[in-house]
Protein backbone atom coordinates (compact mmCIF):
# COMPACT_ATOMS: atom_id res chain seq x y z
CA UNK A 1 2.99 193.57 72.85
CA UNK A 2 5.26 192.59 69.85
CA UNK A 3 8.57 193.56 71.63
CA UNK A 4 7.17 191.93 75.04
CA UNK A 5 6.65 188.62 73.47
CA UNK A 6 9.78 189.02 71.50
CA UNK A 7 12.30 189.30 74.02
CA UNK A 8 10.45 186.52 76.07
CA UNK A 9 11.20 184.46 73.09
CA UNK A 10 14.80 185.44 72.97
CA UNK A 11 15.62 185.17 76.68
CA UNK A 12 14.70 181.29 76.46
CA UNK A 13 16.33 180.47 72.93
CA UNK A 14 19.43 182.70 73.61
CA UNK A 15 19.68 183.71 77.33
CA UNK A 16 18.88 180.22 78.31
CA UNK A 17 15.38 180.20 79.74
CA UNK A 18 15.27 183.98 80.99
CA UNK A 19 12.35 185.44 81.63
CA UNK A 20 10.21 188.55 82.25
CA UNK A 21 7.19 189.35 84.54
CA UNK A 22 4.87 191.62 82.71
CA UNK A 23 4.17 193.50 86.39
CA UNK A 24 8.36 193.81 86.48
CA UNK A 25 8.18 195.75 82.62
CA UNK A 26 8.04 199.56 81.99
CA UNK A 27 6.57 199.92 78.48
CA UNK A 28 7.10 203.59 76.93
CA UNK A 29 6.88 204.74 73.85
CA UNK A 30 10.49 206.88 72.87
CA UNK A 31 12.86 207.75 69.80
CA UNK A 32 15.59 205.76 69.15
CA UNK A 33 18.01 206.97 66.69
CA UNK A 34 15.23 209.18 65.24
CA UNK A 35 13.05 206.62 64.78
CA UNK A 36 9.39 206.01 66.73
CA UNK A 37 10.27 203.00 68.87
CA UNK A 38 9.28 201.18 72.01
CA UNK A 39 11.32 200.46 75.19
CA UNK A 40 10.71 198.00 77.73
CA UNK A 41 13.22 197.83 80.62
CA UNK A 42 12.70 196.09 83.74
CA UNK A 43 13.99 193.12 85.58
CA UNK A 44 14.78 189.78 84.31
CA UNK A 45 14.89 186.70 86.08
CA UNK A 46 16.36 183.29 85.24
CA UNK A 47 14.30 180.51 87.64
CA UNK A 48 16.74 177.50 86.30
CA UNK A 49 19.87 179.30 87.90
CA UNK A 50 18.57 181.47 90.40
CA UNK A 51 19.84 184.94 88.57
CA UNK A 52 18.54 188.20 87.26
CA UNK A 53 18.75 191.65 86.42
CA UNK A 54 17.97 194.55 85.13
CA UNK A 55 17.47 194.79 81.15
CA UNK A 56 16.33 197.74 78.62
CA UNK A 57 14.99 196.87 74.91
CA UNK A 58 14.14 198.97 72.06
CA UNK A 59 11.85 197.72 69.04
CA UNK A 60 11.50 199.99 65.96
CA UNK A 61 10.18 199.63 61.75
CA UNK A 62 12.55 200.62 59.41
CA UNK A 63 9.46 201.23 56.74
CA UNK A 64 11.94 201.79 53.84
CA UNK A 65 13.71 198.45 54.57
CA UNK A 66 10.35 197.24 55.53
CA UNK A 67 12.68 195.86 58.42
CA UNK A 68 11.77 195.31 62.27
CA UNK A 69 14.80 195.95 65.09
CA UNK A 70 15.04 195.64 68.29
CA UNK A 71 18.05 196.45 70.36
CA UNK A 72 18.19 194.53 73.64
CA UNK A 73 20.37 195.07 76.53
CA UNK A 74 21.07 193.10 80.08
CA UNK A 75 23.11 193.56 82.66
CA UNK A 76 24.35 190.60 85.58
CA UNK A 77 26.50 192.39 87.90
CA UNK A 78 25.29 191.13 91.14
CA UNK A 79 28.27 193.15 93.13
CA UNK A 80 27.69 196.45 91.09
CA UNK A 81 26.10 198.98 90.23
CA UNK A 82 23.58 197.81 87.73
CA UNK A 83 22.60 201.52 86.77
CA UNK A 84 25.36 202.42 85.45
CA UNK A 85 26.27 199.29 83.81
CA UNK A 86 23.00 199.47 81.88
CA UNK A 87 23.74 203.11 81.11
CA UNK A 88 26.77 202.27 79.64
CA UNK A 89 25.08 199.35 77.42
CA UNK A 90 22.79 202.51 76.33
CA UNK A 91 25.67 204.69 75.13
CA UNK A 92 26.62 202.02 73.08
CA UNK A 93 23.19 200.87 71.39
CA UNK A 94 22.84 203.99 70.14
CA UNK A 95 26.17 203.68 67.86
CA UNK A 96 23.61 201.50 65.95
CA UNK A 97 23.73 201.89 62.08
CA UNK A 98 21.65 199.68 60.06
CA UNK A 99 22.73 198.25 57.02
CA UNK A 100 22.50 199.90 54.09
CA UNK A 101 20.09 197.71 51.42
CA UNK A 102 20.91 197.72 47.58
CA UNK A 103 18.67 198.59 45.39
């Protein structure tokens, strides 16, 4: 629910008024960088401009940072193959390294 609302908060502020249907969203539970983490991916639509397209999201708690993440990806590529495209946004997300914190 967290990660839902969040990325509906992010496609308006930052994606300019994107949006998800919650019938369009896969939620799963998953590992992410050896963490326990959540994915939603699905489609997202953008009813001001008439686009959309396919996203994937991960949301994970760093308890020793006491830190929340979440790792979103979309892909517009209405002549291609959005698969792959989103594959390839996948390979990179998970050349995430979080910050190291001083102590």
């Amino acid at each position: 629910e967290w990660l839902y609302q969040k990325r509906l908060e992010i496609g308006d502020k930052y994606y300019n008024g994107d949006t998800l249907f919650f019938s369009d969203v896969r939620q799963e539970n998953t590992d992410f960088l050896g963490y326990k983490a959540y994915k939603l991916s699905g489609r997202w639509q953008n009813l001001t401009s008439f686009t959309g397209g396919t996203f994937a999201c991960w949301g994970f708690y760093d308890e020793q940072q006491k830190i929340a993440y979440m790792i979103d990806n979309a892909v517009f590529f209405p002549e291609g193959d959005k698969l792959r495209a989103l594959i390839g946004l996948e390979i990179i997300s998970n050349t995430f390294k979080k910050k190291l914190t001083k102590k």
